[in-house]
C-alpha atoms as a PDB file:
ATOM      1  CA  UNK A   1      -3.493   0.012  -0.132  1.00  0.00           C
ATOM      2  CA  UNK A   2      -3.171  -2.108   2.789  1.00  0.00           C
ATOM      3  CA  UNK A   3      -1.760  -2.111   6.468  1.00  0.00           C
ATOM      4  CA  UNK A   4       1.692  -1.806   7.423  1.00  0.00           C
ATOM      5  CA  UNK A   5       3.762  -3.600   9.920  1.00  0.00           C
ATOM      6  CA  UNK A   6       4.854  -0.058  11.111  1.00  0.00           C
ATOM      7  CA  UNK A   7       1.216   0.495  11.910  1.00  0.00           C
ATOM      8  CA  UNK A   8       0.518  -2.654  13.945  1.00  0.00           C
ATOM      9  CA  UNK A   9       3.987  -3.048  15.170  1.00  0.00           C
ATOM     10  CA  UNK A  10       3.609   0.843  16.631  1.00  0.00           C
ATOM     11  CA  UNK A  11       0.256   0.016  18.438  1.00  0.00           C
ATOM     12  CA  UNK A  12       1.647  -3.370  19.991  1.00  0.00           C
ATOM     13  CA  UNK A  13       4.881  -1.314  21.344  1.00  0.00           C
ATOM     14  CA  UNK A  14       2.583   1.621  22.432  1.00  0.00           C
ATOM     15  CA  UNK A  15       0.791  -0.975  24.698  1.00  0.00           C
ATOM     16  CA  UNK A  16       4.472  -2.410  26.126  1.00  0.00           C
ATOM     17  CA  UNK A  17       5.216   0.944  26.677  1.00  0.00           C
ATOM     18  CA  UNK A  18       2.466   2.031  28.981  1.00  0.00           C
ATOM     19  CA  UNK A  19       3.297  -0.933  30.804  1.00  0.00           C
ATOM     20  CA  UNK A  20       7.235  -0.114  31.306  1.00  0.00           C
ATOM     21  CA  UNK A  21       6.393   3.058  32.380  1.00  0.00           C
ATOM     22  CA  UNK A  22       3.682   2.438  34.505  1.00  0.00           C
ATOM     23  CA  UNK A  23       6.276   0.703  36.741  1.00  0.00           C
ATOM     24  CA  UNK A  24       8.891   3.827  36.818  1.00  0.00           C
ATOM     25  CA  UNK A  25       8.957   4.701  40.356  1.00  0.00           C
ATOM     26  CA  UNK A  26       8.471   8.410  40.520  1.00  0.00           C
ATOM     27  CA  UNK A  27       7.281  11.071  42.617  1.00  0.00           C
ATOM     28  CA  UNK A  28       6.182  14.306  42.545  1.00  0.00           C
ATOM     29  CA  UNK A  29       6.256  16.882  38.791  1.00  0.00           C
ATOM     30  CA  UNK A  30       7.930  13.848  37.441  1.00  0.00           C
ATOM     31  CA  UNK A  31       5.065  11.171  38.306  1.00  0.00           C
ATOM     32  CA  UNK A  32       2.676  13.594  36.896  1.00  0.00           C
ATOM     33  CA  UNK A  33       4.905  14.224  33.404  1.00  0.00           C
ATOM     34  CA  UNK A  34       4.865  10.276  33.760  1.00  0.00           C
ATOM     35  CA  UNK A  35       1.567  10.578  33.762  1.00  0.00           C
ATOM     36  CA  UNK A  36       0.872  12.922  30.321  1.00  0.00           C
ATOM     37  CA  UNK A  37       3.282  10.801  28.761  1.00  0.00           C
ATOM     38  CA  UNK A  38       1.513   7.952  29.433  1.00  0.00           C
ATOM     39  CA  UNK A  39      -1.829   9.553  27.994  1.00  0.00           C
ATOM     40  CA  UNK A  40       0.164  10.366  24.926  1.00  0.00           C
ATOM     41  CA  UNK A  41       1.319   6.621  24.057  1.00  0.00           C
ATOM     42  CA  UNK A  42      -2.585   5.655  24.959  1.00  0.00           C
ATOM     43  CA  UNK A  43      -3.692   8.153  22.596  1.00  0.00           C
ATOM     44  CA  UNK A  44      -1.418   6.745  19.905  1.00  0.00           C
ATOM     45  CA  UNK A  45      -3.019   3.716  20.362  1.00  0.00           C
ATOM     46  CA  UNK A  46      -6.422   4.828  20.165  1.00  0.00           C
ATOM     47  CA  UNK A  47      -5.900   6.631  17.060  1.00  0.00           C
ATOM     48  CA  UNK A  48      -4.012   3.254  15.360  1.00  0.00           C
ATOM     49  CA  UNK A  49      -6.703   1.207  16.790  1.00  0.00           C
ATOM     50  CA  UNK A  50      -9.309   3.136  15.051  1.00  0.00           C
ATOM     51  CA  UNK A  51      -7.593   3.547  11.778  1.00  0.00           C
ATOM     52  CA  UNK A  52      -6.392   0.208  11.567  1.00  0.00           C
ATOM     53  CA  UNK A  53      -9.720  -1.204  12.210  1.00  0.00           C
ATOM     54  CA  UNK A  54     -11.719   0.616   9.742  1.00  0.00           C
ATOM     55  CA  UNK A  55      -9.026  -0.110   7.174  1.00  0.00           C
ATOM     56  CA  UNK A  56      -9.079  -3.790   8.158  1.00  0.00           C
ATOM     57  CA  UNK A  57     -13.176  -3.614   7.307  1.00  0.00           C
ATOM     58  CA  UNK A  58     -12.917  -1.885   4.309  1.00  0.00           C
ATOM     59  CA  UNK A  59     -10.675  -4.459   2.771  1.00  0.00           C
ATOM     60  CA  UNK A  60     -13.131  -7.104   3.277  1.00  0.00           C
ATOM     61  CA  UNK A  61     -15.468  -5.199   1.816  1.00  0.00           C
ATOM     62  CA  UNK A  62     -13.794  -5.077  -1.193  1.00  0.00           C
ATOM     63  CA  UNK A  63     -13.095  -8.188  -1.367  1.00  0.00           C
ATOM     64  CA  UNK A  64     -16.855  -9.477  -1.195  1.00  0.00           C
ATOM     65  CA  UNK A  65     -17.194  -6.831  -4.238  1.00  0.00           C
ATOM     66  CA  UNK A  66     -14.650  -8.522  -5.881  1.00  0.00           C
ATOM     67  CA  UNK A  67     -16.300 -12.298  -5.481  1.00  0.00           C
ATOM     68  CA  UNK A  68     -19.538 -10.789  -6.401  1.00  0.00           C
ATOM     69  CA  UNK A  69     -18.467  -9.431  -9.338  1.00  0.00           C
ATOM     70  CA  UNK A  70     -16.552 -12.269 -10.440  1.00  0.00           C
ATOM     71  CA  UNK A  71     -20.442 -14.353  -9.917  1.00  0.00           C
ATOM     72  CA  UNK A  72     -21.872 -11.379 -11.868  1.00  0.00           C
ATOM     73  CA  UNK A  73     -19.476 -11.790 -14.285  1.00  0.00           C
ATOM     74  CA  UNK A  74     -19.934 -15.431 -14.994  1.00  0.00           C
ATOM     75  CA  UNK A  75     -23.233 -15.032 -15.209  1.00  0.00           C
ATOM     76  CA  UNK A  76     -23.727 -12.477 -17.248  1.00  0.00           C
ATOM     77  CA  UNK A  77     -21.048 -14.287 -19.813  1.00  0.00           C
ATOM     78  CA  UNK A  78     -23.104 -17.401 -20.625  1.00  0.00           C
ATOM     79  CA  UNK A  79     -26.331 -15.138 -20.557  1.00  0.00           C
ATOM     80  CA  UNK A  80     -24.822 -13.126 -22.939  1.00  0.00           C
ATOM     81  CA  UNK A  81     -23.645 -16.748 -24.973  1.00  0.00           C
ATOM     82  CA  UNK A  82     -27.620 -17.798 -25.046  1.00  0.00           C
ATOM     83  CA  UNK A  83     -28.993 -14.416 -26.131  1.00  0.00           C
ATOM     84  CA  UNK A  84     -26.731 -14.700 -28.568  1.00  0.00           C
ATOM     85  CA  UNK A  85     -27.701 -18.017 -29.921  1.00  0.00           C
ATOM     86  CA  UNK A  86     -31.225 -16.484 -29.385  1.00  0.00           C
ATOM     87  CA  UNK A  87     -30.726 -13.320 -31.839  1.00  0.00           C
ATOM     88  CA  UNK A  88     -29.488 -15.360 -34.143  1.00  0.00           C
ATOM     89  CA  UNK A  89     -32.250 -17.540 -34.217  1.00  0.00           C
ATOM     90  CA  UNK A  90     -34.341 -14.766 -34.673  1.00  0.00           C
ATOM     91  CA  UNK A  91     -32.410 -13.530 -37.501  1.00  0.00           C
ATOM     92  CA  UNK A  92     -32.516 -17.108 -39.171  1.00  0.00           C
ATOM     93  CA  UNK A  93     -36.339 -17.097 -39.030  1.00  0.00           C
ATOM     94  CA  UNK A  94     -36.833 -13.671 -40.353  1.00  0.00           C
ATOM     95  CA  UNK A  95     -34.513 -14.672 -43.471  1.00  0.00           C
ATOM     96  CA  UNK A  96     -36.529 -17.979 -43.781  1.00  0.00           C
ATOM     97  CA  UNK A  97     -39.692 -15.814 -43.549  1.00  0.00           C
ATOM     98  CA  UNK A  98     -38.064 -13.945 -46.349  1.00  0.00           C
ATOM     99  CA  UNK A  99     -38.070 -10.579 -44.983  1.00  0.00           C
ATOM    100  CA  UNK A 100     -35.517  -7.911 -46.046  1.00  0.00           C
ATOM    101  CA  UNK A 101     -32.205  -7.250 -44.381  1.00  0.00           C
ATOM    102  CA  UNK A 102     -32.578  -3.913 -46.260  1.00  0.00           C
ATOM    103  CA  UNK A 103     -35.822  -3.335 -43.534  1.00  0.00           C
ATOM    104  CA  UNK A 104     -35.045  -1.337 -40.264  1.00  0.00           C
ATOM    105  CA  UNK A 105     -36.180  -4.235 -37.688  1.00  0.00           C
ATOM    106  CA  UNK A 106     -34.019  -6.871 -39.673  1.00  0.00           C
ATOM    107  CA  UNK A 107     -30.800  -4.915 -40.649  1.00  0.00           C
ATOM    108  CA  UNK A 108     -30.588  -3.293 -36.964  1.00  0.00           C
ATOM    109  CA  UNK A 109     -30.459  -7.058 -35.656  1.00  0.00           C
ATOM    110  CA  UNK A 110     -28.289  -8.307 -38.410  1.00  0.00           C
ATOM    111  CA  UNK A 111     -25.927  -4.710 -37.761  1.00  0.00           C
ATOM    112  CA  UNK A 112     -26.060  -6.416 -33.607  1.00  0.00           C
ATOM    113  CA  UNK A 113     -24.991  -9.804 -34.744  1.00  0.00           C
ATOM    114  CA  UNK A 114     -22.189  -9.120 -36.981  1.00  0.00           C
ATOM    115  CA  UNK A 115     -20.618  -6.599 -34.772  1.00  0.00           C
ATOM    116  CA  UNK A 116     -20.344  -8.757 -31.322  1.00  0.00           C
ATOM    117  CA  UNK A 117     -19.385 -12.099 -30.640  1.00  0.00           C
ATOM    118  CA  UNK A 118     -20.124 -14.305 -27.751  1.00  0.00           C
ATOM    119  CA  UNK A 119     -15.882 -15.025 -28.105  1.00  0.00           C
ATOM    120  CA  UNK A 120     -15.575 -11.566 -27.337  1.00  0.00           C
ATOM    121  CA  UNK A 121     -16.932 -11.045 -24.576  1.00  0.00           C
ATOM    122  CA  UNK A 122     -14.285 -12.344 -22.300  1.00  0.00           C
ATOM    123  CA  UNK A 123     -11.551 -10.230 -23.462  1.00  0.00           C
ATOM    124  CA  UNK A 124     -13.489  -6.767 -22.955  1.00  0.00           C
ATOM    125  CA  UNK A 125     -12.629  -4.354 -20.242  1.00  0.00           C
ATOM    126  CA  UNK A 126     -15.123  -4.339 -17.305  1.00  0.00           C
ATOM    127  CA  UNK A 127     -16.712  -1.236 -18.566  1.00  0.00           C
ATOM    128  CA  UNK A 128     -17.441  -2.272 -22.317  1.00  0.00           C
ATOM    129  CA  UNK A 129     -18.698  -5.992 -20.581  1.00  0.00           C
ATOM    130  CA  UNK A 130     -21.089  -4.002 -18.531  1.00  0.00           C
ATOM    131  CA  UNK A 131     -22.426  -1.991 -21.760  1.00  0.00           C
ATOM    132  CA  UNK A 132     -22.462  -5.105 -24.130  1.00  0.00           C
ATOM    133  CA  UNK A 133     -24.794  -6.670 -21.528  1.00  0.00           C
ATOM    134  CA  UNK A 134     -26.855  -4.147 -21.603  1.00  0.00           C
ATOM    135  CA  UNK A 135     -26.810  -3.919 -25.176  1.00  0.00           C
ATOM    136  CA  UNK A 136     -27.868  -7.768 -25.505  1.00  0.00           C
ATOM    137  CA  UNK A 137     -30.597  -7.552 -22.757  1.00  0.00           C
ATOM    138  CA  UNK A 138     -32.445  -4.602 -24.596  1.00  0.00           C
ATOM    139  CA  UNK A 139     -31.827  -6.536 -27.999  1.00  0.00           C
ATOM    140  CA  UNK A 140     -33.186  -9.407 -26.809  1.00  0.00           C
ATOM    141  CA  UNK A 141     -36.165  -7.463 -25.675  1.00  0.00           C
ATOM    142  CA  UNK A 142     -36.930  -6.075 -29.087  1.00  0.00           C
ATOM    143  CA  UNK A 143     -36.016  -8.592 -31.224  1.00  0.00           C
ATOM    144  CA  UNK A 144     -37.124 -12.136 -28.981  1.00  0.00           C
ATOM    145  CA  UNK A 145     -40.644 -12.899 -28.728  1.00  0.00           C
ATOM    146  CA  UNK A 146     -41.937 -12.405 -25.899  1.00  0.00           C
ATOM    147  CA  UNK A 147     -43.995 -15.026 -25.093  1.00  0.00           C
ATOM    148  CA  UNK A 148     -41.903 -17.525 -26.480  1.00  0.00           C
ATOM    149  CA  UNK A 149     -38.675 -16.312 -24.807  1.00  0.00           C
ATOM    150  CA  UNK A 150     -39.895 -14.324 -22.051  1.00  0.00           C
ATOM    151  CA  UNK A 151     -38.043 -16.175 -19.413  1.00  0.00           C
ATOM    152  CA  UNK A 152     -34.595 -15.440 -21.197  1.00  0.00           C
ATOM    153  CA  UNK A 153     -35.832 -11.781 -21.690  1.00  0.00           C
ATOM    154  CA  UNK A 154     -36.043 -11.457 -17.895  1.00  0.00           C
ATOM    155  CA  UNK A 155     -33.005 -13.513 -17.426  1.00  0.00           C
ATOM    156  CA  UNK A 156     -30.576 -11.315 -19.611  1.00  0.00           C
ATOM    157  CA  UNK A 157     -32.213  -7.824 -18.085  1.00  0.00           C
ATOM    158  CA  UNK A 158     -31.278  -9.249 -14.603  1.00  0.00           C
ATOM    159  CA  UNK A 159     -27.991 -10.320 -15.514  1.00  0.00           C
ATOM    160  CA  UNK A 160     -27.488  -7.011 -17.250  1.00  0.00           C
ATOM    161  CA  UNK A 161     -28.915  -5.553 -13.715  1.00  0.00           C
ATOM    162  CA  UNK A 162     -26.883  -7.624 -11.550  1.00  0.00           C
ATOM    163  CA  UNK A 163     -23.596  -7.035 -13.496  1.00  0.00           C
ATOM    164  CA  UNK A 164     -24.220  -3.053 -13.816  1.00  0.00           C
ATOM    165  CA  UNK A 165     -24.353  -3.127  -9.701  1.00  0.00           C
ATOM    166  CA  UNK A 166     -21.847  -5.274  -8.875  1.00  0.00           C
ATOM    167  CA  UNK A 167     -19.434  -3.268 -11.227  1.00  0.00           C
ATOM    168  CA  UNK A 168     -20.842   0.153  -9.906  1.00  0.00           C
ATOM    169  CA  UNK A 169     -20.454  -1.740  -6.112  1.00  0.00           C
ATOM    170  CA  UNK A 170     -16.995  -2.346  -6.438  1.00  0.00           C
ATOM    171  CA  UNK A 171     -15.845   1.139  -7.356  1.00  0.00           C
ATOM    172  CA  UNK A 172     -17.793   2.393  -4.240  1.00  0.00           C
ATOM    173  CA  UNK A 173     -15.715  -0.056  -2.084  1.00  0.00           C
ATOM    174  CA  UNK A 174     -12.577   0.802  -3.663  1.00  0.00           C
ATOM    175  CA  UNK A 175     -13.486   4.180  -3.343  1.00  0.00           C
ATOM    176  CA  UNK A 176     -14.158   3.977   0.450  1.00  0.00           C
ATOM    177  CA  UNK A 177     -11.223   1.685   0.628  1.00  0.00           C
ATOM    178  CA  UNK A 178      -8.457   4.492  -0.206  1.00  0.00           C
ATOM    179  CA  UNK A 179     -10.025   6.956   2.021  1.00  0.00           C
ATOM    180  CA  UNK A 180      -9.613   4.475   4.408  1.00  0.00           C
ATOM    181  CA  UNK A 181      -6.100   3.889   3.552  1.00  0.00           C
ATOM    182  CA  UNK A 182      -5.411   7.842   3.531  1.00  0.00           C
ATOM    183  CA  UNK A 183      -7.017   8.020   7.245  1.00  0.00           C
ATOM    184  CA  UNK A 184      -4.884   4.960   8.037  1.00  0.00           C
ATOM    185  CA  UNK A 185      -2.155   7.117   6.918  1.00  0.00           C
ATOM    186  CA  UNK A 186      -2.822  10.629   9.060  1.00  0.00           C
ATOM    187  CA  UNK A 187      -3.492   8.433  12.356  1.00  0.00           C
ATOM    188  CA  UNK A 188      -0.021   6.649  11.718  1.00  0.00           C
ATOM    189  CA  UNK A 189       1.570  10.254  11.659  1.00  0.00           C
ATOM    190  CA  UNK A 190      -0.461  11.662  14.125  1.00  0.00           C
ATOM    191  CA  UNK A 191       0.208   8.830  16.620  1.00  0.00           C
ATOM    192  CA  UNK A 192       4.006   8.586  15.460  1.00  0.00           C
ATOM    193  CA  UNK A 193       4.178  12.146  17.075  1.00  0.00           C
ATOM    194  CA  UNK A 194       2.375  11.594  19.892  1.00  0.00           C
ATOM    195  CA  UNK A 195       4.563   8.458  20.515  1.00  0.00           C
ATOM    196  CA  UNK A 196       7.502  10.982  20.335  1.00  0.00           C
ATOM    197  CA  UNK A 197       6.539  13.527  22.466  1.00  0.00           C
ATOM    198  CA  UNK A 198       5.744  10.818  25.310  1.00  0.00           C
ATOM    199  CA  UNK A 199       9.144   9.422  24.663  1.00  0.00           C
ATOM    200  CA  UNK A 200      10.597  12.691  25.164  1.00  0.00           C
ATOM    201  CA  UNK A 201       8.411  13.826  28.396  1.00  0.00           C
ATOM    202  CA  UNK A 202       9.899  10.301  29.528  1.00  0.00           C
ATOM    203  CA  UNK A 203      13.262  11.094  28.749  1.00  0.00           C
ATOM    204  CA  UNK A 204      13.451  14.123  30.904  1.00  0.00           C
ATOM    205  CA  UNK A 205      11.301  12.281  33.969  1.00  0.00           C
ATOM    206  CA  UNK A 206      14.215   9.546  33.389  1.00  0.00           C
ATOM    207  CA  UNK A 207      16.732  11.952  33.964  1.00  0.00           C
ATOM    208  CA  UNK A 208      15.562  13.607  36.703  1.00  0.00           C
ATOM    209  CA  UNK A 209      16.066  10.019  38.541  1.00  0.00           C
ATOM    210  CA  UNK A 210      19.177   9.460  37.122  1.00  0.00           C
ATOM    211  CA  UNK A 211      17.538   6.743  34.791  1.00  0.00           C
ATOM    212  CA  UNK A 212      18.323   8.272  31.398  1.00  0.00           C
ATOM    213  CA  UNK A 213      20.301   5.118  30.243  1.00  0.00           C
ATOM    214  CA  UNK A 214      17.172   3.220  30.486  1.00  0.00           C
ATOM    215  CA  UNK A 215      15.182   5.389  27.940  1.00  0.00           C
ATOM    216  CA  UNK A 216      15.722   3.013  24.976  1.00  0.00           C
ATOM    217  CA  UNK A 217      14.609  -0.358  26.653  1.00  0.00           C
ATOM    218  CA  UNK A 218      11.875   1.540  28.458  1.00  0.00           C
ATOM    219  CA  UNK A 219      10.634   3.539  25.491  1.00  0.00           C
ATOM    220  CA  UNK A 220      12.185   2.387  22.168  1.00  0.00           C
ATOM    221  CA  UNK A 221      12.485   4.996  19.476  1.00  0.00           C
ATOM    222  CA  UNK A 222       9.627   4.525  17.163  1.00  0.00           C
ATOM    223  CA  UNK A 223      12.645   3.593  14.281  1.00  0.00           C
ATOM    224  CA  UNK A 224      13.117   0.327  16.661  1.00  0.00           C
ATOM    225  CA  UNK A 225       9.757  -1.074  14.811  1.00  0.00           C
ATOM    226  CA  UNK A 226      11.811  -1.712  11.872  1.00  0.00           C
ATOM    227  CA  UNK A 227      13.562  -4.417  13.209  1.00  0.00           C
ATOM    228  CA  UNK A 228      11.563  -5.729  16.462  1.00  0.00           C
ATOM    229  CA  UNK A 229       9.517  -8.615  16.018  1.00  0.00           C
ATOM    230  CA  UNK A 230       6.824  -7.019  18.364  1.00  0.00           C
ATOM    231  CA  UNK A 231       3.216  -6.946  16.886  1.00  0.00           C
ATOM    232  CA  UNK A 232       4.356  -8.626  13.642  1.00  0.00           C
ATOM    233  CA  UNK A 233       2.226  -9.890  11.131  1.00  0.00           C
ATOM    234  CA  UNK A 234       1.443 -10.918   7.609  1.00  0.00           C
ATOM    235  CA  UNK A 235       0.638  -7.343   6.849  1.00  0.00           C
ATOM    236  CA  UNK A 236       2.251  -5.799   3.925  1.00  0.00           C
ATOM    237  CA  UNK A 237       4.785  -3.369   5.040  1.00  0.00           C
ATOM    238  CA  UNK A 238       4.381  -0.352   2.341  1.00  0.00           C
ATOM    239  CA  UNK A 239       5.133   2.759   2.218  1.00  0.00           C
ATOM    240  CA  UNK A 240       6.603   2.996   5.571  1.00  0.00           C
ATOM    241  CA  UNK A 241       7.500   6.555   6.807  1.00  0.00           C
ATOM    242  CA  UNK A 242      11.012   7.599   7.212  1.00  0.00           C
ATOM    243  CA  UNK A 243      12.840   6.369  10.292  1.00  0.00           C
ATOM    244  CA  UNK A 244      13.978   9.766  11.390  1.00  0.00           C
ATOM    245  CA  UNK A 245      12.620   9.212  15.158  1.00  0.00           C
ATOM    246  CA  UNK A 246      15.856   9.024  16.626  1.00  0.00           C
ATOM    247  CA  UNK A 247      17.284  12.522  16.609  1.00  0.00           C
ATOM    248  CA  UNK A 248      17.683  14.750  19.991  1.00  0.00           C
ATOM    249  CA  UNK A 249      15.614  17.934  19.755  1.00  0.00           C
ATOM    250  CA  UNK A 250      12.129  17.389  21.206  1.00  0.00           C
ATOM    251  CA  UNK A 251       8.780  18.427  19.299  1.00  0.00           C
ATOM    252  CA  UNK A 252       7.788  19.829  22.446  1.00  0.00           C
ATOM    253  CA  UNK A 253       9.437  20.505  25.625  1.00  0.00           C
ATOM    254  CA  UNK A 254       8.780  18.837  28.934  1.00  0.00           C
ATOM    255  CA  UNK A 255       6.232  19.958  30.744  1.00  0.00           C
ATOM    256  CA  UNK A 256       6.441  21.337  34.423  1.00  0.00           C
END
């Protein structure tokens, strides 16, 4: 995901080319053709402007998610560390009380303890980190005291809480984030041909002056964003559409 330089670079030419055309001096079917084409580079723009703004959101988004799952994260590891400790103190005191490991209470705790690790934690994938910290807030709820403890109780069911919604958060965000980047894609297409029928409708007005020489430093091809410096930026340019805007037939024929 991300924005191209095709995409700004298109909406910065769009703008210097309602201004070089602005200035053709025509008259007549041709002015008003001027005219059309002109609404057809503005509507390019709107469409890019849109797009690339809601794109340009959506990655921010994302990357709050991200921070706030990285705090949720951190959190939830050395909560997960002290429950830990916690559990096994339990465990301790239960074997110094001298009661079973063969009983349900005891062996379910002792079952916990030897099958996670505080060590571990850190090299789980997001999902199982979210379900081991759930895990260790309900354990510490059954097995902790809860007068003694309660304040670690609460603290490992938020951090549980915290970690389950950040997670849950950032998969929204992504989520939004490509459909953004898929809308970002239609309104490049859809203003890349709008941007070529203008060109062409300009074309024909140029002609009919005697002005068709002009047409590529009054309305570049859109292929001339490739190598213009016009609207650049430190955008990622990926997944740029074919240049194939340079060919002869028009998309739609000049309109009289």
């Amino acid at each position: 995901m991300g924005i191209r330089k095709y995409d700004r670079r298109l909406k910065a030419l769009c703008l210097a080319v309602i201004q070089n055309v602005s200035q053709i001096e025509l008259a007549g079917d041709a002015a008003e053709v001027r005219d059309r084409a002109i609404a057809r580079f503005q509507k390019a723009d709107q469409l890019l402007e849109v797009a690339i703004a809601k794109a340009n959101t959506e990655g921010v988004e994302v990357s709050e998610a991200e921070t706030a799952l990285l705090e949720a994260l951190s959190a939830a590891e050395g909560n997960h560390k002290t429950i830990y400790q916690g559990l096994q103190g339990s465990f301790y005191l239960r074997q110094a009380r001298g009661e079973a490991v063969g009983g349900t209470h005891t062996r379910d705790l002792k079952i916990y303890l030897d099958g996670y690790n505080p060590s571990d934690f850190g090299r789980l994938v997001l999902s199982d980190k979210v379900d081991q910290m759930k895990k260790a807030a309900a354990h510490a709820a059954r097995f902790l005291d809860a007068q003694d403890f309660a304040d670690q109780i609460d603290a490992a069911q938020q951090a549980a809480d915290r970690l389950d919604a950040a997670w849950k958060a950032l998969l929204e965000e992504e989520a939004e984030a490509s459909r953004a980047d898929r809308e970002l894609r239609k309104a490049s297409d859809e203003a890349t041909r709008h941007y070529r029928i203008g060109r062409d409708w300009i074309s024909g007005c140029l002609r009919d002056v005697g002005l068709e020489d002009d047409l590529a430093g009054l309305v570049p091809a859109p292929s001339s964003v490739y190598s213009t410096s016009v609207g650049d930026d430190a955008a990622e340019d990926i997944d740029a559409p074919q240049a194939d805007e340079d060919r002869d037939e028009h998309e739609e024929p000049t309109p009289v």
